[in-house]
C-alpha atoms as a PDB file:
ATOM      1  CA  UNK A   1     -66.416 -24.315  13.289  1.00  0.00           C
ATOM      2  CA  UNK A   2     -63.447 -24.670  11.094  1.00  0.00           C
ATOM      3  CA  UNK A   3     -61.991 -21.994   8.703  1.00  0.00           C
ATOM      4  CA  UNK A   4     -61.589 -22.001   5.474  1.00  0.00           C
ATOM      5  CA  UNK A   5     -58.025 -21.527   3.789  1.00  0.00           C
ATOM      6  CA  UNK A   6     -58.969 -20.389   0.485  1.00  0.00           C
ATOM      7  CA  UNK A   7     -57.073 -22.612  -1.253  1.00  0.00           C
ATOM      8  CA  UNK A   8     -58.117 -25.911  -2.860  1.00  0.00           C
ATOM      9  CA  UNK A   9     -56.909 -29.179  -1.470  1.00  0.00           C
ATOM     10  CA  UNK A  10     -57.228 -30.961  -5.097  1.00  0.00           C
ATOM     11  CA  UNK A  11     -54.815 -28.162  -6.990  1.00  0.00           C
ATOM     12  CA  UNK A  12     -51.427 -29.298  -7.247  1.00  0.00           C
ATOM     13  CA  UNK A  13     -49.198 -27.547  -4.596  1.00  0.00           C
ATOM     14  CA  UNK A  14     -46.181 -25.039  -5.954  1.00  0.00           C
ATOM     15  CA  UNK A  15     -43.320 -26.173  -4.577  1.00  0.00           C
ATOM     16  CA  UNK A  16     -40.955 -23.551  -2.980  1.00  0.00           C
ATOM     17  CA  UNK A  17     -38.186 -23.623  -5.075  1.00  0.00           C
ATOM     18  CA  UNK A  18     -38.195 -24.863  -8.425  1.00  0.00           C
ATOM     19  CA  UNK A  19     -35.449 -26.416 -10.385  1.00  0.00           C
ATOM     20  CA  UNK A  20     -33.418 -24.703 -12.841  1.00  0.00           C
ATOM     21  CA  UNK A  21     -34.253 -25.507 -16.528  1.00  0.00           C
ATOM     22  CA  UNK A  22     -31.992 -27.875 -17.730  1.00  0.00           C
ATOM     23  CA  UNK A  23     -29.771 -26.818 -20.476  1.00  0.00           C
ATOM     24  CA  UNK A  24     -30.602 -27.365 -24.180  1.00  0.00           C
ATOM     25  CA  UNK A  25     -28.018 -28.652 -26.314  1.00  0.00           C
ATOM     26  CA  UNK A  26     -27.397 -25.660 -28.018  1.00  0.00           C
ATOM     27  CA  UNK A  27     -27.103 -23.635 -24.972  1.00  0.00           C
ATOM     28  CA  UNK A  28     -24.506 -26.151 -24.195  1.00  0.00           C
ATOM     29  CA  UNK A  29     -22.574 -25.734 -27.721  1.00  0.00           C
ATOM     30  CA  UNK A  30     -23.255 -21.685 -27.494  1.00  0.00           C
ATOM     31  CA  UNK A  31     -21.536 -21.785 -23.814  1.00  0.00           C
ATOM     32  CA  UNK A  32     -18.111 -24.008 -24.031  1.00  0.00           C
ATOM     33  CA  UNK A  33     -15.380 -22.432 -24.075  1.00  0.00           C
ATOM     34  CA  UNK A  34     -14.081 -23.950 -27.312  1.00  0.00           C
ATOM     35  CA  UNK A  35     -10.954 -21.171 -27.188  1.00  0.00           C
ATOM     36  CA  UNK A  36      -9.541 -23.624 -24.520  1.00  0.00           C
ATOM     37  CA  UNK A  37      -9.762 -26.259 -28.004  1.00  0.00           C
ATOM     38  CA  UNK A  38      -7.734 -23.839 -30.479  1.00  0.00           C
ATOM     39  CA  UNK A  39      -5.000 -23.317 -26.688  1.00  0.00           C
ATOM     40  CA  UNK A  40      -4.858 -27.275 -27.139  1.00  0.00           C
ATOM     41  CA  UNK A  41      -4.080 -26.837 -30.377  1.00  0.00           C
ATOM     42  CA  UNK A  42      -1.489 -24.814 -30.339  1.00  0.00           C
ATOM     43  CA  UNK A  43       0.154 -26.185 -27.674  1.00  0.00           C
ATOM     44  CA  UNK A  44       0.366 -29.828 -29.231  1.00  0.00           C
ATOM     45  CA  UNK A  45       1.689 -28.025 -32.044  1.00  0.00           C
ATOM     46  CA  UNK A  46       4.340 -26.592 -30.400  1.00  0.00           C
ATOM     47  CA  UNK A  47       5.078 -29.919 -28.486  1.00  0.00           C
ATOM     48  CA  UNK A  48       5.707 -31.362 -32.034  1.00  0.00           C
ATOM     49  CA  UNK A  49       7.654 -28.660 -33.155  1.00  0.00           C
ATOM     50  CA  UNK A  50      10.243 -28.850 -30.280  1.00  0.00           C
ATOM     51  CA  UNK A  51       9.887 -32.634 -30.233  1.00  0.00           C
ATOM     52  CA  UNK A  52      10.541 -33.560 -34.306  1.00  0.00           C
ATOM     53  CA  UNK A  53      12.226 -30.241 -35.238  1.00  0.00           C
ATOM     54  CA  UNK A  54      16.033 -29.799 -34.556  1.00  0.00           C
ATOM     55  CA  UNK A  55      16.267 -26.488 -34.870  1.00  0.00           C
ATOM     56  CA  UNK A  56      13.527 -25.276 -32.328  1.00  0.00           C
ATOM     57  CA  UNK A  57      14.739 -27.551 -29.798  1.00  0.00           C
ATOM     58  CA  UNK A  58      17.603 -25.254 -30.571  1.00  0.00           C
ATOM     59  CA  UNK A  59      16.132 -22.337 -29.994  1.00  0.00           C
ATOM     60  CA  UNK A  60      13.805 -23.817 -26.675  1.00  0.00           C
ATOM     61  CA  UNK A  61      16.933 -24.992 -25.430  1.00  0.00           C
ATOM     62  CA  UNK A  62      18.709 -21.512 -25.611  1.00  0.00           C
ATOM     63  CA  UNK A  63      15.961 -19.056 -25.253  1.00  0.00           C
ATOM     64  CA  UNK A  64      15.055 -20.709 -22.117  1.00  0.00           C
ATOM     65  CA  UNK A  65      17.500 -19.215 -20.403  1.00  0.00           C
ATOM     66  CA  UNK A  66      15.994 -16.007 -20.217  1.00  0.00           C
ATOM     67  CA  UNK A  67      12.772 -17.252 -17.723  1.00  0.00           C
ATOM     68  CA  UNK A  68      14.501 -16.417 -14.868  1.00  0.00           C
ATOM     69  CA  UNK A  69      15.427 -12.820 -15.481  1.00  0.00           C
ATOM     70  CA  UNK A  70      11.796 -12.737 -16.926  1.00  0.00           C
ATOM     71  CA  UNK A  71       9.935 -13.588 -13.889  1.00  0.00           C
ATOM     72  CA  UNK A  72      12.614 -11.913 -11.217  1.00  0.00           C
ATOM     73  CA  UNK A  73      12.111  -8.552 -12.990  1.00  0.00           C
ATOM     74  CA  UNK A  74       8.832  -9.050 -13.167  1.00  0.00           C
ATOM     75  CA  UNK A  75       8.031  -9.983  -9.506  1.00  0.00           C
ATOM     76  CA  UNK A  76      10.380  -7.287  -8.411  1.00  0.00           C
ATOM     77  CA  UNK A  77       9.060  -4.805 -10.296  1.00  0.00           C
ATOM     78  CA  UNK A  78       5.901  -5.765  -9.462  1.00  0.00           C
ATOM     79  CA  UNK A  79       6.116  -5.915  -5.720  1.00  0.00           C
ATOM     80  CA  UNK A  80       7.808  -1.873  -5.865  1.00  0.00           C
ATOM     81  CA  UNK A  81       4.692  -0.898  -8.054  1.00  0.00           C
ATOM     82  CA  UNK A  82       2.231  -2.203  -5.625  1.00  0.00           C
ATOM     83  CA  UNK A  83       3.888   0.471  -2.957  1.00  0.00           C
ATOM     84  CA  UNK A  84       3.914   3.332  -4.806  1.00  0.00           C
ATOM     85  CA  UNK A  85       0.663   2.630  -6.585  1.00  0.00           C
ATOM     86  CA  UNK A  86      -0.798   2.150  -3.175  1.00  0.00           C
ATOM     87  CA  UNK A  87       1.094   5.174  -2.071  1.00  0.00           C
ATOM     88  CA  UNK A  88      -0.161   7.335  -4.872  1.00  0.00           C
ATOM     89  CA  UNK A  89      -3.693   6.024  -4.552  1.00  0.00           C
ATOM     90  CA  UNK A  90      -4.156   7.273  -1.376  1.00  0.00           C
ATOM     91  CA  UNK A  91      -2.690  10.648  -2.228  1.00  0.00           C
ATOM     92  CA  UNK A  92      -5.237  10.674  -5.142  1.00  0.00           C
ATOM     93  CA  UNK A  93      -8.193  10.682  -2.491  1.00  0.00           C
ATOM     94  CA  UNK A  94      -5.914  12.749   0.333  1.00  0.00           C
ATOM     95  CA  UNK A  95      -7.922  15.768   1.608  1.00  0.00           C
ATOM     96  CA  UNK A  96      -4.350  17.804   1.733  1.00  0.00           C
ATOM     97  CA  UNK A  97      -4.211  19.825  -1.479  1.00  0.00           C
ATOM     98  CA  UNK A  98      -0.175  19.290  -2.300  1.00  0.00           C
ATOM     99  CA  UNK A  99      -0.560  15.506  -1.697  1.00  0.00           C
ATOM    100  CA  UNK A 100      -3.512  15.166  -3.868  1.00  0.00           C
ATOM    101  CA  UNK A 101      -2.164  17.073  -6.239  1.00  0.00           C
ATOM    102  CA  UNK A 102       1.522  15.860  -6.798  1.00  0.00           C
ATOM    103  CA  UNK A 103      -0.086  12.543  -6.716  1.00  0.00           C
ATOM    104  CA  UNK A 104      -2.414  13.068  -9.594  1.00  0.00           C
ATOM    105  CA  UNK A 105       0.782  14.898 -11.653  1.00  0.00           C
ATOM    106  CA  UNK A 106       2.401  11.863 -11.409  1.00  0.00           C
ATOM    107  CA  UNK A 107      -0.542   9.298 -12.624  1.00  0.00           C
ATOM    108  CA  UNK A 108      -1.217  11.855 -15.098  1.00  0.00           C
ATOM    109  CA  UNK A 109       1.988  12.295 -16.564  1.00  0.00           C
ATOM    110  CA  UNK A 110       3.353   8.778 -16.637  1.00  0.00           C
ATOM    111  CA  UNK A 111      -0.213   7.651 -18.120  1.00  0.00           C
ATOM    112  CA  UNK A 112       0.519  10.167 -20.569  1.00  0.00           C
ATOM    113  CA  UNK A 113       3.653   8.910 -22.090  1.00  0.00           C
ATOM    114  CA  UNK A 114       4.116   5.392 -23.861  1.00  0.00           C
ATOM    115  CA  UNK A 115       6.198   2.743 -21.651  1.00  0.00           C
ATOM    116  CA  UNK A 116       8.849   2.014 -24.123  1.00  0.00           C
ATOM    117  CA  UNK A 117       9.698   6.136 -23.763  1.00  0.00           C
ATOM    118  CA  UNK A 118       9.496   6.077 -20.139  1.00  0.00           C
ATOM    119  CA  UNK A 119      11.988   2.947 -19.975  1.00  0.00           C
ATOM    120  CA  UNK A 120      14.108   4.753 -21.691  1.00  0.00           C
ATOM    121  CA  UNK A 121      14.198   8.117 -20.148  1.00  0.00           C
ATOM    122  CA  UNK A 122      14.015   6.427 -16.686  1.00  0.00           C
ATOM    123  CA  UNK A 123      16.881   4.117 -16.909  1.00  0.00           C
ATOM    124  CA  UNK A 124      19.501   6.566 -19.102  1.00  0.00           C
ATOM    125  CA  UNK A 125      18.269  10.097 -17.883  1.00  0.00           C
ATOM    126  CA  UNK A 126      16.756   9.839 -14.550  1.00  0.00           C
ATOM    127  CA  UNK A 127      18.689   7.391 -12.932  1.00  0.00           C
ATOM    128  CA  UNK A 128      21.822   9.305 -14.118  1.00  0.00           C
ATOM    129  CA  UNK A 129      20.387  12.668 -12.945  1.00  0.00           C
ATOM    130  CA  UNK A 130      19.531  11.348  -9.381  1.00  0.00           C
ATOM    131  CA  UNK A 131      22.859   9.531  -8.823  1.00  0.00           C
ATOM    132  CA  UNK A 132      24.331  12.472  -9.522  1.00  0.00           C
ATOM    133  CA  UNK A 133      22.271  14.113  -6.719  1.00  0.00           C
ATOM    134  CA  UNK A 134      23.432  11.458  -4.362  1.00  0.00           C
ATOM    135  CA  UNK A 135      26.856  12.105  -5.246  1.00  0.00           C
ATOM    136  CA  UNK A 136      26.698  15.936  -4.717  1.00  0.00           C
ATOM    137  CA  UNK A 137      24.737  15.213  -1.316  1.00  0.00           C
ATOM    138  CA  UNK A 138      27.697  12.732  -0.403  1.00  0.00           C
ATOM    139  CA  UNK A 139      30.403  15.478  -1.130  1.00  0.00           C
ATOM    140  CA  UNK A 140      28.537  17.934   0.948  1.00  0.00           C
ATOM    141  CA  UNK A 141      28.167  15.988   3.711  1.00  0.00           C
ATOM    142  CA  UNK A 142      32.209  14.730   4.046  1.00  0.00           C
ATOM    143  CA  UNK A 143      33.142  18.083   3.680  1.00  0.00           C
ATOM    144  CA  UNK A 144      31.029  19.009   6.966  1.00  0.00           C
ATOM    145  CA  UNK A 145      32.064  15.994   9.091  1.00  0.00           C
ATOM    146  CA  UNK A 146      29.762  13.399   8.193  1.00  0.00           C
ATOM    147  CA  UNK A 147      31.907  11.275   6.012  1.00  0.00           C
ATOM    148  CA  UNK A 148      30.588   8.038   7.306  1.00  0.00           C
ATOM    149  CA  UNK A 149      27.143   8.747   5.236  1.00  0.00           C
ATOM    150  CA  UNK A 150      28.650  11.151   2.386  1.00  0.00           C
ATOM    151  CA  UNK A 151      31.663   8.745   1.837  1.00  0.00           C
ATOM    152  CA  UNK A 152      29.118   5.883   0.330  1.00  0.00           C
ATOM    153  CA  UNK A 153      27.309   8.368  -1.214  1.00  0.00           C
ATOM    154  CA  UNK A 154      29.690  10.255  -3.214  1.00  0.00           C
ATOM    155  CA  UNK A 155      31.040   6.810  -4.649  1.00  0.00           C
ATOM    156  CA  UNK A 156      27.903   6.634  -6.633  1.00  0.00           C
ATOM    157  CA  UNK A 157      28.435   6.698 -10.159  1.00  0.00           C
ATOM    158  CA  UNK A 158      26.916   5.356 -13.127  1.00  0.00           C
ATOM    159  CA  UNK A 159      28.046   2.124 -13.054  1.00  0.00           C
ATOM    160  CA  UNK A 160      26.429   1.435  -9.672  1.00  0.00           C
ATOM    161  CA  UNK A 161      23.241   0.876 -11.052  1.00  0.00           C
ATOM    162  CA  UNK A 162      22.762  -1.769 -13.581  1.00  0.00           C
ATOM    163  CA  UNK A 163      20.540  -2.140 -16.551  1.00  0.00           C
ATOM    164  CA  UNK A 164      18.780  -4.965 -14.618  1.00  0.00           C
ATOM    165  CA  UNK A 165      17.560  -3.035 -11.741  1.00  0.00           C
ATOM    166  CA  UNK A 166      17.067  -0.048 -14.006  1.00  0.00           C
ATOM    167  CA  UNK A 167      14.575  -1.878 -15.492  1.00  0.00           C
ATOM    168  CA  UNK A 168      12.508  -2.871 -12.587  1.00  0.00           C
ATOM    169  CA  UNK A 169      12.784   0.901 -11.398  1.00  0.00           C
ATOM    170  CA  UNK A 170      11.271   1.868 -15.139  1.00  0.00           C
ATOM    171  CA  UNK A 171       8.463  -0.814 -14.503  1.00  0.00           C
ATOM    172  CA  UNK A 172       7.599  -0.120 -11.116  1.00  0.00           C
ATOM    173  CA  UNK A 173       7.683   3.605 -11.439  1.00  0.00           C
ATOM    174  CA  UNK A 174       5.365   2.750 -14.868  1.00  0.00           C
ATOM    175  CA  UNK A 175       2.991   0.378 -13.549  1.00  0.00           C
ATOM    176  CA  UNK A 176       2.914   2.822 -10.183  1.00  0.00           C
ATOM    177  CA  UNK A 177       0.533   5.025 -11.671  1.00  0.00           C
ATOM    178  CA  UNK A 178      -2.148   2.269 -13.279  1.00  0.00           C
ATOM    179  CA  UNK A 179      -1.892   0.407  -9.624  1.00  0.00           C
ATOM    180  CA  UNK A 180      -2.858   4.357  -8.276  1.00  0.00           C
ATOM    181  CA  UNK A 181      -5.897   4.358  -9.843  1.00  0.00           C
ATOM    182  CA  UNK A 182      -6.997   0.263  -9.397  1.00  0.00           C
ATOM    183  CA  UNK A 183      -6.378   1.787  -5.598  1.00  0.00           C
ATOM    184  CA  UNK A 184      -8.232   4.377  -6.249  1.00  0.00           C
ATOM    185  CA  UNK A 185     -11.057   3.785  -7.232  1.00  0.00           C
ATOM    186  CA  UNK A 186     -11.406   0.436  -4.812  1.00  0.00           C
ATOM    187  CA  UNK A 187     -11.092   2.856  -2.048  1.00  0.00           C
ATOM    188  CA  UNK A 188     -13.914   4.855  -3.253  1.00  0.00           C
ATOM    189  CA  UNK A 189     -16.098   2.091  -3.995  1.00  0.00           C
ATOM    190  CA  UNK A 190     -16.271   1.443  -0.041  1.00  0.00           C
ATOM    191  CA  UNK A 191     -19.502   3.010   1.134  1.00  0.00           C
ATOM    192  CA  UNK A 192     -18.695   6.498   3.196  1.00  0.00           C
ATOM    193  CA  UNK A 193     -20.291   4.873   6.142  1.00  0.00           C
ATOM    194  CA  UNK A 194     -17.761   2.564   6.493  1.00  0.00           C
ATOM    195  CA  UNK A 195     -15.168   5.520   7.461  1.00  0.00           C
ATOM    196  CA  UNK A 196     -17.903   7.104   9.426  1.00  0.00           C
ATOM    197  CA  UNK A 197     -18.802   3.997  11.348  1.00  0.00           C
ATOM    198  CA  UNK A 198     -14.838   3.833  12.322  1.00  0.00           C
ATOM    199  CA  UNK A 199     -14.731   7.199  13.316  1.00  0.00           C
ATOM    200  CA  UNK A 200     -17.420   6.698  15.720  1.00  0.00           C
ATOM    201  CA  UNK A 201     -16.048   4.012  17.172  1.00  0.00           C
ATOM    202  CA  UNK A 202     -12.932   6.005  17.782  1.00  0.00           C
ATOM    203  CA  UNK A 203     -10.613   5.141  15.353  1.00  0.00           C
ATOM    204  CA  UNK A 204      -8.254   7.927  13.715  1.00  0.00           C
ATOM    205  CA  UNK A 205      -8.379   8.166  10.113  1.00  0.00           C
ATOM    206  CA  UNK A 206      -5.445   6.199   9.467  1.00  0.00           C
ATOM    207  CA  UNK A 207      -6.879   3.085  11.717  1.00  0.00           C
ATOM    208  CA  UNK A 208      -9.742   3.721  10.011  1.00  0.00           C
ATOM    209  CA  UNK A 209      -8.369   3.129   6.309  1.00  0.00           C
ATOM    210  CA  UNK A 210      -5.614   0.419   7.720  1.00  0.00           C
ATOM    211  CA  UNK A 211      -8.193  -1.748   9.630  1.00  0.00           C
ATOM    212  CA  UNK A 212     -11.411  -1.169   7.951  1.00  0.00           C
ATOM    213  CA  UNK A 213     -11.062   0.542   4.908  1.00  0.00           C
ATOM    214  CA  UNK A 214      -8.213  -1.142   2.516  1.00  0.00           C
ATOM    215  CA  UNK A 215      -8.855  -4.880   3.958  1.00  0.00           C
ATOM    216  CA  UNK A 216     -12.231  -4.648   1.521  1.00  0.00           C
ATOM    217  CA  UNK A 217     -10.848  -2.168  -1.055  1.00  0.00           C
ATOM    218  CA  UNK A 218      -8.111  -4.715  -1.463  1.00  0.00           C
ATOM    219  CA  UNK A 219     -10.386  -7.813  -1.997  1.00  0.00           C
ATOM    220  CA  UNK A 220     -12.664  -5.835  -4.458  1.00  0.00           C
ATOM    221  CA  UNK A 221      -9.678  -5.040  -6.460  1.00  0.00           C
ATOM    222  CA  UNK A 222      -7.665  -8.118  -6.296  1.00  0.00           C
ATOM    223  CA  UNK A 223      -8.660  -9.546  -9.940  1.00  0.00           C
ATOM    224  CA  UNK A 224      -7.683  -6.195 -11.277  1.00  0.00           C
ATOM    225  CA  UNK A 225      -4.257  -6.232  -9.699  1.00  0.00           C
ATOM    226  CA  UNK A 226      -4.225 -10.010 -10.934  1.00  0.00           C
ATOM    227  CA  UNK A 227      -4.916  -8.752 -14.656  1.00  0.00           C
ATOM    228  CA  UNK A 228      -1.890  -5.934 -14.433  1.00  0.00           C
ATOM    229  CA  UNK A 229       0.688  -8.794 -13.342  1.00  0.00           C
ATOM    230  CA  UNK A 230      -0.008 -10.527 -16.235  1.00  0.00           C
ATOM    231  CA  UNK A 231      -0.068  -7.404 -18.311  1.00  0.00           C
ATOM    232  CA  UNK A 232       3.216  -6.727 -16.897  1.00  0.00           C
ATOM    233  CA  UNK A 233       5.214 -10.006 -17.798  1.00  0.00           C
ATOM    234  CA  UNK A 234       4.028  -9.323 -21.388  1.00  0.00           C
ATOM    235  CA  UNK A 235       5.311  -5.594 -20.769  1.00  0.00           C
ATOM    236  CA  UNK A 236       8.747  -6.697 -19.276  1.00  0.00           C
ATOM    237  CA  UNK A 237       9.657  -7.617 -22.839  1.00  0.00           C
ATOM    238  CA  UNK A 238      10.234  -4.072 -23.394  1.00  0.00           C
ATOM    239  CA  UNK A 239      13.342  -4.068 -21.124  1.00  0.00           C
ATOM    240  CA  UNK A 240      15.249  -5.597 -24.056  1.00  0.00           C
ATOM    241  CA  UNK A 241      15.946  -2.528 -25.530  1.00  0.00           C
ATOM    242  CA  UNK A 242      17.858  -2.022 -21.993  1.00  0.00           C
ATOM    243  CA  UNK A 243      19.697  -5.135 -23.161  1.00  0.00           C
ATOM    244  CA  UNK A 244      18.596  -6.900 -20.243  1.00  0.00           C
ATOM    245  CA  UNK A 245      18.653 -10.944 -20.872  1.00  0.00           C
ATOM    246  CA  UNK A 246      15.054 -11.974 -20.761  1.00  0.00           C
ATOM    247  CA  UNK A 247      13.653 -14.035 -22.953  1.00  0.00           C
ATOM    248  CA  UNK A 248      13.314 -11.392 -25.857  1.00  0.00           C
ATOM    249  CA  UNK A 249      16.283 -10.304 -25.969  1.00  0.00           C
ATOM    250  CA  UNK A 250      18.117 -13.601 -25.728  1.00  0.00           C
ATOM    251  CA  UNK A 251      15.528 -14.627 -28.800  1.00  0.00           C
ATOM    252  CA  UNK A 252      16.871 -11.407 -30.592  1.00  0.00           C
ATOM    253  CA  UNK A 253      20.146 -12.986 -29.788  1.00  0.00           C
ATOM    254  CA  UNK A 254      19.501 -16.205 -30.845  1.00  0.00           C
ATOM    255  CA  UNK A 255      17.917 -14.498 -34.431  1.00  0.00           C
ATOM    256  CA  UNK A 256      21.094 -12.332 -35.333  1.00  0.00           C
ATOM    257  CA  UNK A 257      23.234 -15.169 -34.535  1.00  0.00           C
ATOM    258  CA  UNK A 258      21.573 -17.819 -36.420  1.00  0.00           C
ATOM    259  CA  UNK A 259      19.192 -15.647 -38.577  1.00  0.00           C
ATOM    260  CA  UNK A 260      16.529 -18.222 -37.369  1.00  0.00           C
ATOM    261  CA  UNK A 261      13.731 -16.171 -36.788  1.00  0.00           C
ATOM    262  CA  UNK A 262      11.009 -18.448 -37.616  1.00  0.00           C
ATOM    263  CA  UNK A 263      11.837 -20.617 -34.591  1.00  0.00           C
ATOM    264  CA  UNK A 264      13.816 -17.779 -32.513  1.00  0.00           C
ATOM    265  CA  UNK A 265      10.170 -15.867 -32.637  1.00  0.00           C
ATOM    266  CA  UNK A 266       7.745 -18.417 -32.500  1.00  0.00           C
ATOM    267  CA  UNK A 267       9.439 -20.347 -29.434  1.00  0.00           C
ATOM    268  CA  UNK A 268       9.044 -16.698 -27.718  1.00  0.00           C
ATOM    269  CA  UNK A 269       5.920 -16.300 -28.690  1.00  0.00           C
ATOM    270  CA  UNK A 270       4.885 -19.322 -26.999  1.00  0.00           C
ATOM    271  CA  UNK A 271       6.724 -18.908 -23.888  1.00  0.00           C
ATOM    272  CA  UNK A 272       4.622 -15.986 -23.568  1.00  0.00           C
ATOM    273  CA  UNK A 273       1.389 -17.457 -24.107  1.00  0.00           C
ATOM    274  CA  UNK A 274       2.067 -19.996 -22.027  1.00  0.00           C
ATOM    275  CA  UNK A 275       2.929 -18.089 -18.801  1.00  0.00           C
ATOM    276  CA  UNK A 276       0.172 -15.309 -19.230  1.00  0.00           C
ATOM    277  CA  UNK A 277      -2.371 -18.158 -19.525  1.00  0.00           C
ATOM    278  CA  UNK A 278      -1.122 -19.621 -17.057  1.00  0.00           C
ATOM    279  CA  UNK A 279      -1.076 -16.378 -14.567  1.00  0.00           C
ATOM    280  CA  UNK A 280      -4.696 -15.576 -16.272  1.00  0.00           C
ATOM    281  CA  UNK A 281      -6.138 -19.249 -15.201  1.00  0.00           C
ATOM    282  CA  UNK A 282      -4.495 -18.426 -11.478  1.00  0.00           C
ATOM    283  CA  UNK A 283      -6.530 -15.343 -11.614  1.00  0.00           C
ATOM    284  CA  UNK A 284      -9.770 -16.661 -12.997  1.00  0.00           C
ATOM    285  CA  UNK A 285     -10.106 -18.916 -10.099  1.00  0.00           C
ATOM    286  CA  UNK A 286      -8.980 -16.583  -7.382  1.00  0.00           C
ATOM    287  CA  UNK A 287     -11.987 -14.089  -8.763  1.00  0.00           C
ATOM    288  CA  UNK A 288     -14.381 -16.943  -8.468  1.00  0.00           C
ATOM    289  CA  UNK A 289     -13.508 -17.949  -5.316  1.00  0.00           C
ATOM    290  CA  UNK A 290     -13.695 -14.537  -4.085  1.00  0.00           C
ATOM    291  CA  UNK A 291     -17.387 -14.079  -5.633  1.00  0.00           C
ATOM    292  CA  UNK A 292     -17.747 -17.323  -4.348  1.00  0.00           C
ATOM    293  CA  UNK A 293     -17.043 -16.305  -0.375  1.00  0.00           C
ATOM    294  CA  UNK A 294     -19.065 -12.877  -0.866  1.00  0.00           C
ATOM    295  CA  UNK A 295     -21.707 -14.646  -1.974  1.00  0.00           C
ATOM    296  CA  UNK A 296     -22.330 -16.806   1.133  1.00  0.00           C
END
């Protein structure tokens, strides 16, 4: 006796995974990224400029200079953020009530206040204020036998610090408290079982967050931490009102000299665009490739 199926031998069978619908040509138009076009654009533009025009090769040729402080403040600054934003991220979710607290005062209040204000009350009043603690520490402890730490200490003065690495403190303290909460909040996105699971296995709560914890807090916040560099080498212009040489303020330079400020400005302008996109496409591609890995 044989048993029926229920299904009939002369309908066509459904295959198990069907193609995708190819794309119509207006789906095509609708989806290219013709931004990357008006980029081209611009930049054979400015390739002509600098090419046929005397005066911004001029100004290329001189403004240029300023990459390197650029990108070393930058990188610097950056790297110091990424401490104390991880730092104060932690204290933001900290069960002890000072920690938690003091952390969020300090997200709060520099979040609070615009950048260019805090560069400037970093680098000329708190810098000042704290040397001036070293120095007073440094005095004290000479004066009660410990002169081989006071003696460095209470040589400290103003000039020790320059505008340069003022700067990268103003950044990094800055840029501290918008890394806190990136932290943050990738911490919290980890389910709770995760920290329970560790705790079970006996881990402490530190080896818990170190091993288990940040590792995939980390990778679920890497494109935002990505997106804040680049927001930061447009931000390190503001350290020319430090009169730190970076690229703005050796185009302000180049302006006042030569009152040139068609080319002074629109070399800059393009020096900028061209290293965020450049950063941007470096981040683009990391993102995908980490969708592309959690995917599998």
């Amino acid at each position: 006796m044989t048993h029926s199926t229920g299904i009939d031998p002369n309908l066509p069978q459904v295959q198990a995974s069907a193609k995708p619908r190819p794309k119509t040509l207006q789906e095509r138009i609708d989806e290219f990224p013709w931004w990357v076009g008006g980029i081209f654009v611009i930049a054979i533009g400015a390739f002509y400029l600098v090419t046929t025009q005397t005066s911004f090769g001029e100004a290329l040729n001189f403004i240029r200079i300023g990459i390197g402080i650029t990108i070393t403040t930058t990188l610097y600054a950056y790297s110091i953020a990424l401490v104390i934003g991880l730092v104060a991220g932690l204290g933001r979710i900290s069960r002890n009530v000072v920690v938690r607290n003091l952390s969020t005062l300090y997200v709060e209040l520099v979040r609070g206040i615009p950048i260019l204000v805090l560069i400037f009350y970093i680098a000329l009043v708190a810098v000042p204020d704290s040397l001036g603690v070293f120095k007073t520490l440094g005095a004290w402890l000479t004066s009660n036998g410990l002169g081989f730490i006071g003696q460095p200490l209470a040589a400290i003065n103003n000039d020790s610090i320059s505008l340069n690495v003022r700067a990268i403190i103003a950044l990094s303290v800055t840029y501290g408290a918008f890394l806190a909460e990136i932290f943050r909040a990738g911490i919290q996105s980890i389910g709770k079982g995760q920290m329970e699971a560790a705790r079970s296995l006996g881990m402490s709560y530190g080896q818990a967050m170190r091993y288990v914890i940040l590792p995939q807090a980390i990778r679920n916040v890497l494109p935002a931490l990505g997106n804040d560099f680049v927001a930061m080498v447009k931000d390190s212009s503001l350290v020319s009102v430090l009169a730190v040489r970076d690229i703005t303020q050796v185009a302000r330079l180049y302006a006042g000299r030569t009152f040139r400020f068609r080319e002074a400005y629109t070399i800059l302008a393009i020096l900028y665009l061209g290293m965020t996109l450049i950063l941007s496409l470096v981040v683009r591609v990391l993102e995908r490739r980490l969708h592309g890995n959690s995917r599998k």
